[in-house]
PDB file of N, CA and C in Angstrom:
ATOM      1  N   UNK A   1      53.144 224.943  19.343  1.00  0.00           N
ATOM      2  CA  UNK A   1      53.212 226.339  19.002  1.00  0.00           C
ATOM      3  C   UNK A   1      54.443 226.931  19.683  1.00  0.00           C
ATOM      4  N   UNK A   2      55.300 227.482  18.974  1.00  0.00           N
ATOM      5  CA  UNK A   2      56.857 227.923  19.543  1.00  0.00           C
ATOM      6  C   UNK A   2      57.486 226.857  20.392  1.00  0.00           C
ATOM      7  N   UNK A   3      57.102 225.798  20.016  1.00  0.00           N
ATOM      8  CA  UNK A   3      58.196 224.655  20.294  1.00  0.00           C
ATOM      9  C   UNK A   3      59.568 224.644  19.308  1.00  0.00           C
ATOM     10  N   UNK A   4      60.448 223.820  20.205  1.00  0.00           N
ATOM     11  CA  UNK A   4      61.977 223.871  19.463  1.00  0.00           C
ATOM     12  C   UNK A   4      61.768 223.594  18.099  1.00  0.00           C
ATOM     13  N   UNK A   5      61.327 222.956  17.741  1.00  0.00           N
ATOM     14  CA  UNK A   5      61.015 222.965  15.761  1.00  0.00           C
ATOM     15  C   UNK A   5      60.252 223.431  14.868  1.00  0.00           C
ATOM     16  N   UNK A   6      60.052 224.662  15.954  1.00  0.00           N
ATOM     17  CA  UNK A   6      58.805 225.432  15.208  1.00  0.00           C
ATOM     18  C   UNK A   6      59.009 226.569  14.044  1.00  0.00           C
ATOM     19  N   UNK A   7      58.149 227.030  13.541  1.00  0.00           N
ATOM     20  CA  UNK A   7      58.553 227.374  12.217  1.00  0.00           C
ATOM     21  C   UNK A   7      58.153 229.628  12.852  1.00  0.00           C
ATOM     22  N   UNK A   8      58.265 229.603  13.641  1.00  0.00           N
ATOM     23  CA  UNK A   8      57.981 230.986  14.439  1.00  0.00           C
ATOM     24  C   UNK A   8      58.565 231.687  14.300  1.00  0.00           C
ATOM     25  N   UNK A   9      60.020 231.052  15.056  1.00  0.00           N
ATOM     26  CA  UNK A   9      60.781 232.233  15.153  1.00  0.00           C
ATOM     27  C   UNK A   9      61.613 232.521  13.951  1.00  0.00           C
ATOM     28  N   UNK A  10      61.631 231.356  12.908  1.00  0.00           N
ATOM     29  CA  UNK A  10      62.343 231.286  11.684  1.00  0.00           C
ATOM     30  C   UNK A  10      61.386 232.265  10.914  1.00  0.00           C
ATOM     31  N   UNK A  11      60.300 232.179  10.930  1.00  0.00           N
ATOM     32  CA  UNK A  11      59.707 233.301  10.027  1.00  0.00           C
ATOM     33  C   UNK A  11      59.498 235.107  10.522  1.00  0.00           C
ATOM     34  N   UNK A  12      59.487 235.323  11.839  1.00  0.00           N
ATOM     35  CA  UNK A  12      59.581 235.989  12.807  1.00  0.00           C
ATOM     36  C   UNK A  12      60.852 237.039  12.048  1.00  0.00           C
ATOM     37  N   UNK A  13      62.219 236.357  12.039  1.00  0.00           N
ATOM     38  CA  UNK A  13      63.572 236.855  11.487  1.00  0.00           C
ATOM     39  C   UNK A  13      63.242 237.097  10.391  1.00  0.00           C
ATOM     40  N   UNK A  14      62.717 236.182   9.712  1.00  0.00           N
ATOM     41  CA  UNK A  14      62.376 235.960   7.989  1.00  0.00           C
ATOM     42  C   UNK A  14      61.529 237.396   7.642  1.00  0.00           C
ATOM     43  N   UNK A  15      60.610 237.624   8.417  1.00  0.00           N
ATOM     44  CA  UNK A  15      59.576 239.333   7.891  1.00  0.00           C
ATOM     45  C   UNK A  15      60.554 240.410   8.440  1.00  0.00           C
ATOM     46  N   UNK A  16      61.623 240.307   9.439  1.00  0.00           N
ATOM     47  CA  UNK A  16      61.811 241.398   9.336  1.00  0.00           C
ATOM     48  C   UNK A  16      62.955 241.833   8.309  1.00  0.00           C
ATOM     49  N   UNK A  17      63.215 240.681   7.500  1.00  0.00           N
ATOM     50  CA  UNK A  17      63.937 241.315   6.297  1.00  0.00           C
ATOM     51  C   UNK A  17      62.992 241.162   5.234  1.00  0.00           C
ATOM     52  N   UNK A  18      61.500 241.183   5.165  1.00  0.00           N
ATOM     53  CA  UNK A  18      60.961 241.116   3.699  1.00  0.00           C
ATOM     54  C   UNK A  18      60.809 239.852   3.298  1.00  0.00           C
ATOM     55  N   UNK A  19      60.908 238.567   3.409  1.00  0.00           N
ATOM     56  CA  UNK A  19      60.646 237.586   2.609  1.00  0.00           C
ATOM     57  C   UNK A  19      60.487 236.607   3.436  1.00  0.00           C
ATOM     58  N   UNK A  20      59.130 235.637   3.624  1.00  0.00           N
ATOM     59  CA  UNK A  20      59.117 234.502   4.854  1.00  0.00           C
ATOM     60  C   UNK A  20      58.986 233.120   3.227  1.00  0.00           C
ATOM     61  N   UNK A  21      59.874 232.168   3.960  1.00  0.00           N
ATOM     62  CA  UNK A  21      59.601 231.170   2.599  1.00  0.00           C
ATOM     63  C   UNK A  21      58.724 229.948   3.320  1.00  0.00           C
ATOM     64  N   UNK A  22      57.878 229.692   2.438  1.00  0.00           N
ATOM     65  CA  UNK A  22      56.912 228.497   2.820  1.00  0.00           C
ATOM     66  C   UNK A  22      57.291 227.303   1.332  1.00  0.00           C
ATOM     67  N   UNK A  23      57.061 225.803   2.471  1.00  0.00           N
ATOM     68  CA  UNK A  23      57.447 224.911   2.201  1.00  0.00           C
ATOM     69  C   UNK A  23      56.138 224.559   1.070  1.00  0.00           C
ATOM     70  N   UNK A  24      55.461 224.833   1.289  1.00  0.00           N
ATOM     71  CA  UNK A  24      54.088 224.686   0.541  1.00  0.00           C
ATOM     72  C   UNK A  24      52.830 225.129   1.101  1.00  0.00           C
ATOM     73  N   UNK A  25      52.029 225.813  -0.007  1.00  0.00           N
ATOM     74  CA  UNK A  25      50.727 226.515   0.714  1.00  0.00           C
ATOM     75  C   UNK A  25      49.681 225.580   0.927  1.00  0.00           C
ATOM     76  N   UNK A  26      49.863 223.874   0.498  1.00  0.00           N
ATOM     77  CA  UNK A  26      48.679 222.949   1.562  1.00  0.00           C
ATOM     78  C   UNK A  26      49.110 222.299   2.319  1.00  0.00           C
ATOM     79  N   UNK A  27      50.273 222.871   2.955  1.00  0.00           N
ATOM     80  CA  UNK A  27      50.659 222.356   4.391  1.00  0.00           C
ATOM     81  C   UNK A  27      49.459 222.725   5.443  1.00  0.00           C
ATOM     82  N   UNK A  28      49.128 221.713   6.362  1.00  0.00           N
ATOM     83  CA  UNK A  28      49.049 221.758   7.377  1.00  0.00           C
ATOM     84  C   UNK A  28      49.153 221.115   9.143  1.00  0.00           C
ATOM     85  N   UNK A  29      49.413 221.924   9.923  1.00  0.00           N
ATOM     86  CA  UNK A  29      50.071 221.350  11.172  1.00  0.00           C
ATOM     87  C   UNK A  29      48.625 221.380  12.412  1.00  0.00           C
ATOM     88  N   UNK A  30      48.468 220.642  13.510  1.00  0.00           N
ATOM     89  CA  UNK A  30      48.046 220.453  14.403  1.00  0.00           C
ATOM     90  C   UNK A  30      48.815 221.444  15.015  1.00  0.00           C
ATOM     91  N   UNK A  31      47.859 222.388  16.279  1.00  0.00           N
ATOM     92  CA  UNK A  31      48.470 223.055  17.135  1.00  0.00           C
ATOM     93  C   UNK A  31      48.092 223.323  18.248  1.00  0.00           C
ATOM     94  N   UNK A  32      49.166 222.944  19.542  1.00  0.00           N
ATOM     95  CA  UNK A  32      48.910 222.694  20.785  1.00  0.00           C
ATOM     96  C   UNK A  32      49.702 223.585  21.442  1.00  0.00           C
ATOM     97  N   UNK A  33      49.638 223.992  22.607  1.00  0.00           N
ATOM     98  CA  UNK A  33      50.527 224.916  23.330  1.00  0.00           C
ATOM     99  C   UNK A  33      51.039 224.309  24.276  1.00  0.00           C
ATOM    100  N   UNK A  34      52.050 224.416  24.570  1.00  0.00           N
ATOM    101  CA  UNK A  34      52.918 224.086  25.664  1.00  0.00           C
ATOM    102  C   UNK A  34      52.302 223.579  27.416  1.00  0.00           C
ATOM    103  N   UNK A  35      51.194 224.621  27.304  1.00  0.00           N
ATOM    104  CA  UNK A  35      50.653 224.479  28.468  1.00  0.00           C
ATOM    105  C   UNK A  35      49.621 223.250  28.101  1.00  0.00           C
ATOM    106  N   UNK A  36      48.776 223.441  27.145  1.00  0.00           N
ATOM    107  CA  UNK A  36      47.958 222.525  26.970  1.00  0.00           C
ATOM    108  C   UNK A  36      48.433 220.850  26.662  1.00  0.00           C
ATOM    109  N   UNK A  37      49.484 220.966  26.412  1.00  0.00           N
ATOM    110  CA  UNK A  37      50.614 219.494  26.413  1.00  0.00           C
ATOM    111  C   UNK A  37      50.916 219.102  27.652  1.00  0.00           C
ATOM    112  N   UNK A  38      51.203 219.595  28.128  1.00  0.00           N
ATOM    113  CA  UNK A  38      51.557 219.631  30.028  1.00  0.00           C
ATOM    114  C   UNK A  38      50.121 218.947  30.375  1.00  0.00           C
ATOM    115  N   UNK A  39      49.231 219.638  30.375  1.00  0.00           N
ATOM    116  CA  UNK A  39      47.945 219.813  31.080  1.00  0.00           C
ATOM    117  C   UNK A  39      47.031 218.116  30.515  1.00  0.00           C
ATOM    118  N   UNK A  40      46.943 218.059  29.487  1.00  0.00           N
ATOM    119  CA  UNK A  40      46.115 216.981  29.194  1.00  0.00           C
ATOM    120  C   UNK A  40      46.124 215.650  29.577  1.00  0.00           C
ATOM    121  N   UNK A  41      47.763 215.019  29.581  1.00  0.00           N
ATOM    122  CA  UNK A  41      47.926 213.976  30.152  1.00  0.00           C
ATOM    123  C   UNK A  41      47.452 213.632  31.566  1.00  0.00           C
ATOM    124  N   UNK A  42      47.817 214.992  32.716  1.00  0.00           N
ATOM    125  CA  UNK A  42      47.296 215.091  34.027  1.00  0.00           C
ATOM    126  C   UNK A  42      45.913 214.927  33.767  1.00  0.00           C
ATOM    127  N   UNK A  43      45.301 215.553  33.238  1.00  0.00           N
ATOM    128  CA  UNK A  43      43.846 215.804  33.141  1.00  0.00           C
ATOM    129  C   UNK A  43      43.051 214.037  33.073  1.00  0.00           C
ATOM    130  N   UNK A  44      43.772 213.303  32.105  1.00  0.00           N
ATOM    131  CA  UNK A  44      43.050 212.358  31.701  1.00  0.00           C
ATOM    132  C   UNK A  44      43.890 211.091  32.730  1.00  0.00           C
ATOM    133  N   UNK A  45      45.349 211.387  33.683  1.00  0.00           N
ATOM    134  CA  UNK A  45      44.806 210.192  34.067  1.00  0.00           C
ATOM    135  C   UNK A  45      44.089 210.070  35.589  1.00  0.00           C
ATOM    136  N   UNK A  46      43.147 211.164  35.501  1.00  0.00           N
ATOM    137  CA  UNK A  46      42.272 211.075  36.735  1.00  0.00           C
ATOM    138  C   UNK A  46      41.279 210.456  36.385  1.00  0.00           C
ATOM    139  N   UNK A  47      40.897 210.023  34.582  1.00  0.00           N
ATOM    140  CA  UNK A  47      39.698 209.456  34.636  1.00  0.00           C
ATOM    141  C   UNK A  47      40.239 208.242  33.790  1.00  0.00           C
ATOM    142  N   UNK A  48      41.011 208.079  33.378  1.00  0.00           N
ATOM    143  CA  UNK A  48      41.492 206.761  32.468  1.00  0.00           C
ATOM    144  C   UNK A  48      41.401 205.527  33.296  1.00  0.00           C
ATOM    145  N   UNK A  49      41.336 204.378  31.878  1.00  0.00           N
ATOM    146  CA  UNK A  49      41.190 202.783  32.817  1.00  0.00           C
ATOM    147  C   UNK A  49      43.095 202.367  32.337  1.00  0.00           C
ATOM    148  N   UNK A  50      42.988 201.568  32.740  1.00  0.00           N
ATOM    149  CA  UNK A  50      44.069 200.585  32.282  1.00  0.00           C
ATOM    150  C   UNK A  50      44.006 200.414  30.839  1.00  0.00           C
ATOM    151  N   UNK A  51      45.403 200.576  29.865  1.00  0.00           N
ATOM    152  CA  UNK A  51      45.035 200.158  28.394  1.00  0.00           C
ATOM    153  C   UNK A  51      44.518 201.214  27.407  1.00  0.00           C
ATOM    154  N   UNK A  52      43.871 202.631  28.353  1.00  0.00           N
ATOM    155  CA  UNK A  52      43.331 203.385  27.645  1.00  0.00           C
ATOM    156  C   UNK A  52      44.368 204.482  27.089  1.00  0.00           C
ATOM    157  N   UNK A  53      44.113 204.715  25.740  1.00  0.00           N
ATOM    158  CA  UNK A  53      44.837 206.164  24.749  1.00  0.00           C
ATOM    159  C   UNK A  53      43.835 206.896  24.823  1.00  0.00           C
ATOM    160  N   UNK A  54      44.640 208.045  24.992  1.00  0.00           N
ATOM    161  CA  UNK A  54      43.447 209.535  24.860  1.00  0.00           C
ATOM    162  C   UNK A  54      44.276 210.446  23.169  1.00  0.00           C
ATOM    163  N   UNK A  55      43.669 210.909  22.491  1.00  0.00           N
ATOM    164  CA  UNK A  55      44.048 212.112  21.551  1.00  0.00           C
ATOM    165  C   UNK A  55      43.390 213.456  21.795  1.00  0.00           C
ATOM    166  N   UNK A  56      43.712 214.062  22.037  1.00  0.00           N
ATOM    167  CA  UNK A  56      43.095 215.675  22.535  1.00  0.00           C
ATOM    168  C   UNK A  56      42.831 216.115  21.080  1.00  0.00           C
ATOM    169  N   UNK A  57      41.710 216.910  21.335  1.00  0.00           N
ATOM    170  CA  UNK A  57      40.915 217.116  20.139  1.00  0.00           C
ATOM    171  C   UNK A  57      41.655 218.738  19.939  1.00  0.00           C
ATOM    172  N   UNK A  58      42.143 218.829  19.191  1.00  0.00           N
ATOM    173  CA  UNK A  58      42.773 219.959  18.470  1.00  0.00           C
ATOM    174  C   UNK A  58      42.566 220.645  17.258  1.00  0.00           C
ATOM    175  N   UNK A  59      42.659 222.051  17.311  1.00  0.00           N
ATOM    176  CA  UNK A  59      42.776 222.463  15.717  1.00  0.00           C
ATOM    177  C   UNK A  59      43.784 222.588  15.138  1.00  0.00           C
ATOM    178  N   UNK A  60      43.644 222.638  14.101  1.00  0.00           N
ATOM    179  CA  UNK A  60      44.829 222.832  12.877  1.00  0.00           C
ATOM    180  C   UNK A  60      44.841 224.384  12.059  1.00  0.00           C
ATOM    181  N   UNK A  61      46.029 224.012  11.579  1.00  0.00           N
ATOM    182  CA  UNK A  61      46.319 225.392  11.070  1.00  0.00           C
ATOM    183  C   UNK A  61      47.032 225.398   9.606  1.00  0.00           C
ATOM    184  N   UNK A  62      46.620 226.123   8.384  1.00  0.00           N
ATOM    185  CA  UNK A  62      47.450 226.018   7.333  1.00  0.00           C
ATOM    186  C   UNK A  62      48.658 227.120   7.306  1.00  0.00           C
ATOM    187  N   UNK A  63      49.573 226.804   7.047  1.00  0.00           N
ATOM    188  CA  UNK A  63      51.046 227.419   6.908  1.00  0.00           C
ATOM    189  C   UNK A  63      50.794 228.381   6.495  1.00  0.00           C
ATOM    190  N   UNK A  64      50.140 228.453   5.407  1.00  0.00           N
ATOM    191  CA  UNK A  64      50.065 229.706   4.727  1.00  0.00           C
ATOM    192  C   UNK A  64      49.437 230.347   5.340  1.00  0.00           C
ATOM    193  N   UNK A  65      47.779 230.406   5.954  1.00  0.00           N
ATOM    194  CA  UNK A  65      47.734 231.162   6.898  1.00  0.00           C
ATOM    195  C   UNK A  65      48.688 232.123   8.549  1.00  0.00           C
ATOM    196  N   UNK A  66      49.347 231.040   8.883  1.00  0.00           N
ATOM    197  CA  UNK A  66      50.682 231.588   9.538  1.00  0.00           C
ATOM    198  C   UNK A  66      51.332 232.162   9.613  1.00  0.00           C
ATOM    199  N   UNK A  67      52.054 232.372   8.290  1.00  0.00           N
ATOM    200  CA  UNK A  67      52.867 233.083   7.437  1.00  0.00           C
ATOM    201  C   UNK A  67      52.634 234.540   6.933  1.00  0.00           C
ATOM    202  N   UNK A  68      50.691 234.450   6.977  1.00  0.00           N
ATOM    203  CA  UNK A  68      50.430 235.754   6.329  1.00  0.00           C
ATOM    204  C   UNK A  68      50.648 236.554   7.741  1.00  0.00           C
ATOM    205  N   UNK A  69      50.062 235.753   8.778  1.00  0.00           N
ATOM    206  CA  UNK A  69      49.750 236.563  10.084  1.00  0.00           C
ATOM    207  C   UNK A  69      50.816 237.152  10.448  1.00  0.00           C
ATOM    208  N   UNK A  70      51.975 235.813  10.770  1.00  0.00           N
ATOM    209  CA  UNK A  70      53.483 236.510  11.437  1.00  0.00           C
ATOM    210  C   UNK A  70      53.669 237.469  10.282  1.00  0.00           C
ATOM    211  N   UNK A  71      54.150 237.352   8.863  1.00  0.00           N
ATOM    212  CA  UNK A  71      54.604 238.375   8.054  1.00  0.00           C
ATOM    213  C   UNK A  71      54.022 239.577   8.223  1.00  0.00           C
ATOM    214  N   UNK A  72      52.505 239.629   8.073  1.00  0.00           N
ATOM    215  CA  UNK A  72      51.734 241.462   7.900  1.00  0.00           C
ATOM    216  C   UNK A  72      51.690 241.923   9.807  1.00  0.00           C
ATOM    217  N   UNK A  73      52.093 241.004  10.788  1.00  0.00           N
ATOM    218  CA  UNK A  73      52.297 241.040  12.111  1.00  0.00           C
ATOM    219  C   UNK A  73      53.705 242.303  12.005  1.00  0.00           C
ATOM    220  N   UNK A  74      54.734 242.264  10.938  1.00  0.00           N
ATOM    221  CA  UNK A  74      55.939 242.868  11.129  1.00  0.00           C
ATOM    222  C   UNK A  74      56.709 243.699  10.159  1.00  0.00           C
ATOM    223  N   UNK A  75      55.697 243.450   8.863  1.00  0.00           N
ATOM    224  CA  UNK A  75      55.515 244.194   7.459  1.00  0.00           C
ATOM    225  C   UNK A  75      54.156 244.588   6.901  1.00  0.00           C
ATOM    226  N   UNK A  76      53.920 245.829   6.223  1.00  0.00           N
ATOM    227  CA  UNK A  76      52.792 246.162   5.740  1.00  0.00           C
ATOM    228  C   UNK A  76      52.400 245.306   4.466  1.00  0.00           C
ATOM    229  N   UNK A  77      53.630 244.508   3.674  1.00  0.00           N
ATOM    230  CA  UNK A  77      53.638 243.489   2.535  1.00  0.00           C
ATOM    231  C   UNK A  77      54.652 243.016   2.654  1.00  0.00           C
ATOM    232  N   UNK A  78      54.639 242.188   3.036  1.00  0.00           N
ATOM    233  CA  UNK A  78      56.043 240.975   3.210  1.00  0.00           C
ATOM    234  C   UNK A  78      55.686 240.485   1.643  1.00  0.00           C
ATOM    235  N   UNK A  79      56.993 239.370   1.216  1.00  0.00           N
ATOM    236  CA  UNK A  79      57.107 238.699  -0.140  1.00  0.00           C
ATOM    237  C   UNK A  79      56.957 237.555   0.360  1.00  0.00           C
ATOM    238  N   UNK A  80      56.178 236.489   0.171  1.00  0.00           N
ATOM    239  CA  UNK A  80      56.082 234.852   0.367  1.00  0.00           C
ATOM    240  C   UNK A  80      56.926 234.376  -0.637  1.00  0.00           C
ATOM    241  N   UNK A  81      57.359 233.358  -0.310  1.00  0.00           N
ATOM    242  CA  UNK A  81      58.086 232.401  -1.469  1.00  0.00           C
ATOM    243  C   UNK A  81      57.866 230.919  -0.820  1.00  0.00           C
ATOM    244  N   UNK A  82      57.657 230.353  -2.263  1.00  0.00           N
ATOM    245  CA  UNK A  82      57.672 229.120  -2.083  1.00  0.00           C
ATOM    246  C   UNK A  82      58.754 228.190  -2.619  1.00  0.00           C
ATOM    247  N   UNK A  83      59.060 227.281  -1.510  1.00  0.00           N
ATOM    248  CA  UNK A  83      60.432 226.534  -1.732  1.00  0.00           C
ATOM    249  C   UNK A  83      60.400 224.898  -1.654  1.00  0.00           C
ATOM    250  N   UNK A  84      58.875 224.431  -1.992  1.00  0.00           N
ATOM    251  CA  UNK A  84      58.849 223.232  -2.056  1.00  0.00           C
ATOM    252  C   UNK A  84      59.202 222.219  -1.190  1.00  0.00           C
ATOM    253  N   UNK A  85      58.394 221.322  -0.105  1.00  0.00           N
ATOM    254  CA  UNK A  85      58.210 220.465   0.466  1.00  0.00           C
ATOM    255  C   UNK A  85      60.013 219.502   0.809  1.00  0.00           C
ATOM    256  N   UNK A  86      60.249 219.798   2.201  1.00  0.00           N
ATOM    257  CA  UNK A  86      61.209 218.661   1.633  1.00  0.00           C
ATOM    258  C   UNK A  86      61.303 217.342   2.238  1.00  0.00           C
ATOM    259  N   UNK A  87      62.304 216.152   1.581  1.00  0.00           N
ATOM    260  CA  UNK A  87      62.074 215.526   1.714  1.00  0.00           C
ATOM    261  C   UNK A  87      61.649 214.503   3.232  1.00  0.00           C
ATOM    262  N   UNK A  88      60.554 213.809   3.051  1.00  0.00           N
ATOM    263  CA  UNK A  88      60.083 212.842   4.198  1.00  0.00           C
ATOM    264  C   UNK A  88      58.914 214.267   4.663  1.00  0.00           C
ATOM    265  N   UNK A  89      58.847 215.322   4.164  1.00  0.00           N
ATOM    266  CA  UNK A  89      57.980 216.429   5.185  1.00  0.00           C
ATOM    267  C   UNK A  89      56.294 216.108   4.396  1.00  0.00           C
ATOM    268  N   UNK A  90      55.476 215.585   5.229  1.00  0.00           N
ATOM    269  CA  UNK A  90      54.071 215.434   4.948  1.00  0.00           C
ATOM    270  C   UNK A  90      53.115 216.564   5.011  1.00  0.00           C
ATOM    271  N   UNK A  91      52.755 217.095   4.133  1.00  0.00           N
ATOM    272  CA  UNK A  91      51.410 217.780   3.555  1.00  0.00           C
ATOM    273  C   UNK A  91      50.438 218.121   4.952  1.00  0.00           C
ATOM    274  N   UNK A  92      49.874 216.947   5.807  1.00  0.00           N
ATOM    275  CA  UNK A  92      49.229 217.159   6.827  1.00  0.00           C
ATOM    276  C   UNK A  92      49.280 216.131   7.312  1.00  0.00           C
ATOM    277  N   UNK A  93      49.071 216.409   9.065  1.00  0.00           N
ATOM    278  CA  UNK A  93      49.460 215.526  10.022  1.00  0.00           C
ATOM    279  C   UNK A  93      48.357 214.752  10.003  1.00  0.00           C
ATOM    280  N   UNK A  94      48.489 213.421  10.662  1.00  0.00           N
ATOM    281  CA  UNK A  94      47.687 212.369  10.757  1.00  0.00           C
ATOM    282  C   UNK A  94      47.541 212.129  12.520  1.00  0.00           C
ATOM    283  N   UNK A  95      45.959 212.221  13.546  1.00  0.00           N
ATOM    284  CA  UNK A  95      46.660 211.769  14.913  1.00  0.00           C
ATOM    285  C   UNK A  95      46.122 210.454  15.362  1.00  0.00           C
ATOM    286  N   UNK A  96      45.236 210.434  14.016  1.00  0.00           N
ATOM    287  CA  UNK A  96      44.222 208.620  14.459  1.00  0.00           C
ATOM    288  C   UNK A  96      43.706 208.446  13.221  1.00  0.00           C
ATOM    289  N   UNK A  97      42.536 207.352  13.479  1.00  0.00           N
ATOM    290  CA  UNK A  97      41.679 207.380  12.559  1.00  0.00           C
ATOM    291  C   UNK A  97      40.621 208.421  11.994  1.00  0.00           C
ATOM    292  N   UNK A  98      40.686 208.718  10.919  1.00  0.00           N
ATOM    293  CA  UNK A  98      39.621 210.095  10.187  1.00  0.00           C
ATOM    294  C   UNK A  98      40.382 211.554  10.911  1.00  0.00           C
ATOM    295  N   UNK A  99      41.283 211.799  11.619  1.00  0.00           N
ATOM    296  CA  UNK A  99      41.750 212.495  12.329  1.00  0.00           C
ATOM    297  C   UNK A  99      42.905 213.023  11.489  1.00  0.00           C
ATOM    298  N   UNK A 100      42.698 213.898  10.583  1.00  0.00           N
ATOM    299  CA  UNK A 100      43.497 214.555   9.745  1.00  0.00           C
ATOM    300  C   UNK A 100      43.948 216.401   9.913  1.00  0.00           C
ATOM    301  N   UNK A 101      44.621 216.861   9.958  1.00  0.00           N
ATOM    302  CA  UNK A 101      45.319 218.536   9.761  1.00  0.00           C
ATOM    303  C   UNK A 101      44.465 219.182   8.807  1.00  0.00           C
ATOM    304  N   UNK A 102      44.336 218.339   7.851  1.00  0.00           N
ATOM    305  CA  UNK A 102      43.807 219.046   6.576  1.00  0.00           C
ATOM    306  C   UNK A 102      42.109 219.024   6.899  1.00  0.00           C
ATOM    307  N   UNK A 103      41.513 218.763   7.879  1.00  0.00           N
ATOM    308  CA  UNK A 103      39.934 218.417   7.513  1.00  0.00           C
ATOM    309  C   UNK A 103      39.465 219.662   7.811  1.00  0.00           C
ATOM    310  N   UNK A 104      38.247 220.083   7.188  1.00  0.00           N
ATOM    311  CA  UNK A 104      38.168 221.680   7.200  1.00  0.00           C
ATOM    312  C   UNK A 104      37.570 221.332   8.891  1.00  0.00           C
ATOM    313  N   UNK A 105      36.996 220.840   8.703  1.00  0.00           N
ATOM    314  CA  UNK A 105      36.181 221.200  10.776  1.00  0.00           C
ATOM    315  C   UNK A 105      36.915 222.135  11.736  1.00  0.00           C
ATOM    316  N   UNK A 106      38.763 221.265  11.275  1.00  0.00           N
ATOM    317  CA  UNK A 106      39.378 221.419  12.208  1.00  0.00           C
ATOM    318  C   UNK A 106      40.637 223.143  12.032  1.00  0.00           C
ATOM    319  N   UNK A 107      40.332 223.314  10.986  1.00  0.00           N
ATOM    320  CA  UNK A 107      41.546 223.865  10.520  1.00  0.00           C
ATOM    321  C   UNK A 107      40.572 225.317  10.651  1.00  0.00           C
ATOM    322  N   UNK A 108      41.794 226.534  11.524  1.00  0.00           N
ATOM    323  CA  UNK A 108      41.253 227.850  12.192  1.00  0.00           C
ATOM    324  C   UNK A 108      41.479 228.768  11.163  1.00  0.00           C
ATOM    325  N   UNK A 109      40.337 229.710  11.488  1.00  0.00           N
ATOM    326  CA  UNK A 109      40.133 231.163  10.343  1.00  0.00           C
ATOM    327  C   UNK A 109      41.674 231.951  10.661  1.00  0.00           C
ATOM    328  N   UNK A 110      41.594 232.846   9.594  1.00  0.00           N
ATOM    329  CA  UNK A 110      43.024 234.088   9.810  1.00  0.00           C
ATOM    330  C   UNK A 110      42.513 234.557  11.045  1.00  0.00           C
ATOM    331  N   UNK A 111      41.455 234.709  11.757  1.00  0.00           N
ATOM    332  CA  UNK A 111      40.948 235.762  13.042  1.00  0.00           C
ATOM    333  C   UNK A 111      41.768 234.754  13.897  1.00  0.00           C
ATOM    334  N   UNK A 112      41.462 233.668  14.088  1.00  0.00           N
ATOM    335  CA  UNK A 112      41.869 232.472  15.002  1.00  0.00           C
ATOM    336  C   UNK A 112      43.045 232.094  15.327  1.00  0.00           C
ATOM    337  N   UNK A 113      43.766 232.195  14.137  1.00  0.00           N
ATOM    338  CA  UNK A 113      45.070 231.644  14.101  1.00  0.00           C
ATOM    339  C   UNK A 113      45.961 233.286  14.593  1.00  0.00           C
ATOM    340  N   UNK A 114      45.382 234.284  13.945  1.00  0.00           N
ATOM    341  CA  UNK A 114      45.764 235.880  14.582  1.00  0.00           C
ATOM    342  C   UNK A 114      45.816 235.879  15.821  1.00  0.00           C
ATOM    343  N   UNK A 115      45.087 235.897  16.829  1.00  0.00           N
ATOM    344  CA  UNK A 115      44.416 235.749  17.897  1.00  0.00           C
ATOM    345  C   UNK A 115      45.011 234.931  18.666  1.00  0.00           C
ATOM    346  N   UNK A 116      45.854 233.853  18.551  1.00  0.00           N
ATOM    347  CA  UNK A 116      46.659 232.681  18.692  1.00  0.00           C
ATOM    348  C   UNK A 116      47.876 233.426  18.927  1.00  0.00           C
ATOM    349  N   UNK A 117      48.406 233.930  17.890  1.00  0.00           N
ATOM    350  CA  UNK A 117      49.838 234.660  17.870  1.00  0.00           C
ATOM    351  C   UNK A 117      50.044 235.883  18.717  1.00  0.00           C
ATOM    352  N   UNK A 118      48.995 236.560  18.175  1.00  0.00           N
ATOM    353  CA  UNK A 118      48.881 237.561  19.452  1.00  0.00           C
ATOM    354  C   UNK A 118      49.260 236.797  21.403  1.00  0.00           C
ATOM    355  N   UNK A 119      48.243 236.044  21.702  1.00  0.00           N
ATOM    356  CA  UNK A 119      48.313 235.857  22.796  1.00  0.00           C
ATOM    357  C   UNK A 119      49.701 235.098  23.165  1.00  0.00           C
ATOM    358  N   UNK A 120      50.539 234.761  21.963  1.00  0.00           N
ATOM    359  CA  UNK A 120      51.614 233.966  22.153  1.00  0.00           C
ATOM    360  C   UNK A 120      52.750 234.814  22.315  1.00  0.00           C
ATOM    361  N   UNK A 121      52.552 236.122  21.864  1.00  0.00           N
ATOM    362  CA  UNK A 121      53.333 237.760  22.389  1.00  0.00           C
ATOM    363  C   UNK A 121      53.460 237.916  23.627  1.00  0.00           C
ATOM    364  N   UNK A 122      51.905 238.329  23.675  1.00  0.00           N
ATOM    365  CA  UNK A 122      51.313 238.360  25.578  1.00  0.00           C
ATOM    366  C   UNK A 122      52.053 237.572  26.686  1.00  0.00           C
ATOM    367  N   UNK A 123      52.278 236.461  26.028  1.00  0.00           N
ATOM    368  CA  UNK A 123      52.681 235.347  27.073  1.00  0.00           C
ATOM    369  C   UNK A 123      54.161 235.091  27.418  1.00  0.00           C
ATOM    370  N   UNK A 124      55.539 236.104  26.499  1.00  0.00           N
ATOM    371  CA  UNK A 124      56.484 236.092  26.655  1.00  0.00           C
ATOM    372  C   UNK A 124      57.064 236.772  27.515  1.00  0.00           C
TER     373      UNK A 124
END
């Protein structure tokens, strides 16, 4: 979340002229925070064996949800556009087995993903 390849601050610029463009509306990304990236590895190797992988259980988020948040975050009606997937860019992330972006379990409401951005204000 607001990591160097993140799609934030590009849409951030993007609402305040009116138009955020999305790559496709069944994108979706896994999302971790900076701190919580830091934090997990420490966390787990106080209890790990030798040999052992950990995956931190995360939610996901659809683009399009994102997009609505940052956009109506900085416009009363921003314009979406869609500009089609490009190439090598995957639909939804994969982090193991059955461990998909797209699985509904995992993937957060507009309140959630709102709520997310907000505190990601807070924190600057």
């Amino acid at each position: 979340m607001a990591s160097r390849d993140s799609v934030i601050p590009i849409w951030e610029e993007q609402a305040k002229a009116g138009v955020l463009t999305i790559t496709d509306t069944k994108v979706t990304r896994f999302w971790i925070t900076l701190g919580q990236a830091c934090e997990f590895p420490w966390n787990k190797l106080e209890s790990m064996e030798v040999g052992e992988g950990f995956i931190p259980e995360l939610k996901s988020c659809s683009v399009n949800v994102l997009a609505v948040v940052i956009g109506t975050s900085v416009r009363s009606n921003p314009e979406f556009r869609i500009i089609g997937v490009r190439q090598g860019e995957k639909l939804r992330e994969i982090l193991g087995p059955n461990y998909f972006s797209n699985d509904p379990k995992r993937l957060m409401t507009y309140e959630e993903v709102r709520t997310l951005y907000e505190s990601l204000h807070r924190g600057r």
